[in-house]
C-alpha atoms as a PDB file:
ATOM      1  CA  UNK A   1       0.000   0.000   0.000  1.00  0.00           C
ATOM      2  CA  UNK A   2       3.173   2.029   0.947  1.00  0.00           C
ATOM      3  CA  UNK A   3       4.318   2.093  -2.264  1.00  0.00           C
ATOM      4  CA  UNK A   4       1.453   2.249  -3.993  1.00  0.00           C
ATOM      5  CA  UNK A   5       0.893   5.627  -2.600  1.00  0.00           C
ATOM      6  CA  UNK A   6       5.041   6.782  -3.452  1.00  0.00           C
ATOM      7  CA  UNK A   7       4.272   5.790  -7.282  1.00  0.00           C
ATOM      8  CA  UNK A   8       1.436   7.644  -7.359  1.00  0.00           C
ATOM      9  CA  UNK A   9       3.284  10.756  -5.772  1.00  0.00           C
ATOM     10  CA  UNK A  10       5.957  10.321  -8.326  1.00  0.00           C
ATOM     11  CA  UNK A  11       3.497   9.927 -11.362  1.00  0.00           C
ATOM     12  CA  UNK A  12       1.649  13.438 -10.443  1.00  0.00           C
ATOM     13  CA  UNK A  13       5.251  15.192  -9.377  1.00  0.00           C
ATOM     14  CA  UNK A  14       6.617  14.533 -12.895  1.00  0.00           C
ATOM     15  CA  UNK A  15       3.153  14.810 -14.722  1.00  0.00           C
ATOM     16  CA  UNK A  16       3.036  18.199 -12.487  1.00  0.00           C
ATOM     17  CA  UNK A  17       6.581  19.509 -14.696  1.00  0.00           C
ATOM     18  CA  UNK A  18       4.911  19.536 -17.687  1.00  0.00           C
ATOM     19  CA  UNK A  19       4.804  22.993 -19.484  1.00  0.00           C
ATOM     20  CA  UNK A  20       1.227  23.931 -21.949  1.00  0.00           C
ATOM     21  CA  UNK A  21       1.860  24.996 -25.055  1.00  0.00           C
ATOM     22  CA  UNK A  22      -0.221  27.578 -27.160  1.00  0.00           C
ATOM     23  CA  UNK A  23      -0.904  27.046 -30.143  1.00  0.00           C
ATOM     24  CA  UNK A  24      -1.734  29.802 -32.153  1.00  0.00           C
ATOM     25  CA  UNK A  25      -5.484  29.861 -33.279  1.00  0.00           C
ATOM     26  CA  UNK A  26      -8.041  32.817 -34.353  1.00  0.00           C
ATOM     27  CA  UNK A  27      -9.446  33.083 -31.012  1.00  0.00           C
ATOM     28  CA  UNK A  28      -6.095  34.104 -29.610  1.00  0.00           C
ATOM     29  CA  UNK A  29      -5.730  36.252 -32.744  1.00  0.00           C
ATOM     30  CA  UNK A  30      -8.662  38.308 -32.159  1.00  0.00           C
ATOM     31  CA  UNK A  31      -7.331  38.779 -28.664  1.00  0.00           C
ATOM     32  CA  UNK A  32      -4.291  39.692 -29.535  1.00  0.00           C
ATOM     33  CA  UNK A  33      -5.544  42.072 -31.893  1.00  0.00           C
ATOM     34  CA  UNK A  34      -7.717  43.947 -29.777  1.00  0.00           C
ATOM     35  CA  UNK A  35      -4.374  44.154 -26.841  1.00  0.00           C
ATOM     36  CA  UNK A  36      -2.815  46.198 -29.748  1.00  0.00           C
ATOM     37  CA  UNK A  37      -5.512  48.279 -30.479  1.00  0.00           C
ATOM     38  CA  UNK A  38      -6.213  49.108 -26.999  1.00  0.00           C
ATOM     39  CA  UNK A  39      -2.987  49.325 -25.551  1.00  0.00           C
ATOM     40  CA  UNK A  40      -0.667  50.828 -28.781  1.00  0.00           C
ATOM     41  CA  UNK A  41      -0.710  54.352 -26.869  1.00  0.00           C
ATOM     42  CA  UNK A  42       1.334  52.482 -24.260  1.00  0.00           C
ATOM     43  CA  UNK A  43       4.559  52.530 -26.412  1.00  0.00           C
ATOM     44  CA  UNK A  44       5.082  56.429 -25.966  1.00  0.00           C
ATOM     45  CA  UNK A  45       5.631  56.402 -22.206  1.00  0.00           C
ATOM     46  CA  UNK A  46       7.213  52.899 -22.373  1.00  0.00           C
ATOM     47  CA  UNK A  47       9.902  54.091 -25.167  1.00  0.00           C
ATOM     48  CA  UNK A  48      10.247  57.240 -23.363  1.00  0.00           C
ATOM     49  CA  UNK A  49      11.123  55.497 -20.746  1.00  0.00           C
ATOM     50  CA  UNK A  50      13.715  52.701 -22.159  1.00  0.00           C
ATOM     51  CA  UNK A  51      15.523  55.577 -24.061  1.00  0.00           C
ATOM     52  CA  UNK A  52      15.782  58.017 -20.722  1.00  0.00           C
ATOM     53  CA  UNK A  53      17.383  54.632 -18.967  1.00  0.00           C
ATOM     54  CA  UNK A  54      19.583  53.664 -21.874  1.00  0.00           C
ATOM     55  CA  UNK A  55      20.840  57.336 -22.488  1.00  0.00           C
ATOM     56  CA  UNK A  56      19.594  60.310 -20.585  1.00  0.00           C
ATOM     57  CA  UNK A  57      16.296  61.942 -19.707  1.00  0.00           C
ATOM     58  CA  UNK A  58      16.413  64.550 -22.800  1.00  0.00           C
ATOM     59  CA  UNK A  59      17.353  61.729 -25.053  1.00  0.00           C
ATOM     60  CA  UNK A  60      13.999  59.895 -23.348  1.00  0.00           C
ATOM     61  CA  UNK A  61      11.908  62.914 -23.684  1.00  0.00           C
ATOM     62  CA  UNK A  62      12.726  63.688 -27.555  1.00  0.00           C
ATOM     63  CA  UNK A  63      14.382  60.515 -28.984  1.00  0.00           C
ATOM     64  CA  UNK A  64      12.133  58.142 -26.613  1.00  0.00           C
ATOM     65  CA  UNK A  65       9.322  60.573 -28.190  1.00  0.00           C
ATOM     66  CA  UNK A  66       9.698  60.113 -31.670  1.00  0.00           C
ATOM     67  CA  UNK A  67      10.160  56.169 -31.131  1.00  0.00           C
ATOM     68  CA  UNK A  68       7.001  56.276 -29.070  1.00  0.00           C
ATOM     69  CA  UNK A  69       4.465  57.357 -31.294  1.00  0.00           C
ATOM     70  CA  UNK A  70       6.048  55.741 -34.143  1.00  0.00           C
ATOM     71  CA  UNK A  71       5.472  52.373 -32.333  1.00  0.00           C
ATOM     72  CA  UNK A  72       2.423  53.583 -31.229  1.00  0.00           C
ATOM     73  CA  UNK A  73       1.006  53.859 -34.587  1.00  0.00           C
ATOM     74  CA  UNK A  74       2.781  50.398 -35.830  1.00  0.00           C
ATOM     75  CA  UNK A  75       1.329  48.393 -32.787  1.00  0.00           C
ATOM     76  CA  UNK A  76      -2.449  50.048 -33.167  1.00  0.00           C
ATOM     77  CA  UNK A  77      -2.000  49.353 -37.231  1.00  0.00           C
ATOM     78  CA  UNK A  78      -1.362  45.712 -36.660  1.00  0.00           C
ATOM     79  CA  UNK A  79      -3.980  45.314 -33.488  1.00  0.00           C
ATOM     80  CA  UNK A  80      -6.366  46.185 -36.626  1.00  0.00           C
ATOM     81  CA  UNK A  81      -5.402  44.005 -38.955  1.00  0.00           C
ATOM     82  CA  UNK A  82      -5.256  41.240 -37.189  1.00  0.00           C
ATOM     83  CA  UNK A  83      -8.423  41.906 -35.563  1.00  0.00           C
ATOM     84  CA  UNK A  84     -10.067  42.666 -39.006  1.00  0.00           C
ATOM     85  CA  UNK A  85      -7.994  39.558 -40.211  1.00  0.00           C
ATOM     86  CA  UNK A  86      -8.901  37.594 -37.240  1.00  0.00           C
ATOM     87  CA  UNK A  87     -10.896  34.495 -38.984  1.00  0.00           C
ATOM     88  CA  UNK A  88      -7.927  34.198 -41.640  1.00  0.00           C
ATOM     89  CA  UNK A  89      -4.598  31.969 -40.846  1.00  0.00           C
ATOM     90  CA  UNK A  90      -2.844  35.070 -42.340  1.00  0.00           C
ATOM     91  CA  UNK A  91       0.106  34.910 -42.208  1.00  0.00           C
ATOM     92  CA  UNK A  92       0.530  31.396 -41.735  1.00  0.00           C
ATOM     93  CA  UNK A  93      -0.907  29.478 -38.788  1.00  0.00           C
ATOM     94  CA  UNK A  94      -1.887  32.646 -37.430  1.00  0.00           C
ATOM     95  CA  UNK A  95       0.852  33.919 -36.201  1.00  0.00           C
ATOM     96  CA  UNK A  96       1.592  37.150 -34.761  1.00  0.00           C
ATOM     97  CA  UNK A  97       2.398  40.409 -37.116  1.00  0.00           C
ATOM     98  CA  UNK A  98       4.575  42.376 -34.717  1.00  0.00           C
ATOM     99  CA  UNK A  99       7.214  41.189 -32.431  1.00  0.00           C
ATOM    100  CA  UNK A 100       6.750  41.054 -29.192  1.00  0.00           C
ATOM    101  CA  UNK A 101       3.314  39.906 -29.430  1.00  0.00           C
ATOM    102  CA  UNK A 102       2.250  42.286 -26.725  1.00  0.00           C
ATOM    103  CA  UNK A 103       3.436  45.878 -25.573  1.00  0.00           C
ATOM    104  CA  UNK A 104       5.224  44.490 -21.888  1.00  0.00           C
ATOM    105  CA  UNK A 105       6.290  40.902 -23.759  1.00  0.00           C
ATOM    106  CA  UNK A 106      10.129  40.410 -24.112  1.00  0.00           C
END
């Protein structure tokens, strides 16, 4: 009975390890598409930001600026496509447009 219960700690502790995996599908497409379009804005104070820590705070507040709203505008342009896009695997398997997926993703 003893071991009986140790297997059956050992079976769920290494079953437990296992990692999920996403697969990429319209549903998380859509999603994805409407993070971007809600959330592109979020790249001027984040690039702002990045550049005043890499540089200097006028670098941040012009350079960091500029690369903000540029961002801004590429994230937001590919939130809508892929949200208009959504029901399409385009591009291929649905996978994402812009990388990172998501403004905070590494």
């Amino acid at each position: 009975m003893k071991k009986g219960i140790i297997i059956c700690i050992a079976v769920l502790m290494v079953l437990s390890l296992t990692t999920t995996c996403f697969a990429q599908d319209m549903g998380k497409k859509l999603a994805r598409g409407l993070a971007n379009v809600l959330t592109g804005w979020v790249e001027i104070p984040k690039n702002i930001y990045d550049t005043s820590v890499e540089d200097n705070i006028f670098s941040g507040l012009t350079l960091g600026l500029v690369k903000g709203v540029g961002m801004a505008v590429v994230r937001t342009g590919a939130g809508v496509y892929e949200t208009v896009t959504f029901p399409f695997p385009i591009p291929e398997d649905f996978a994402p447009v812009l990388e990172p997926e998501f403004v905070f993703s590494e």
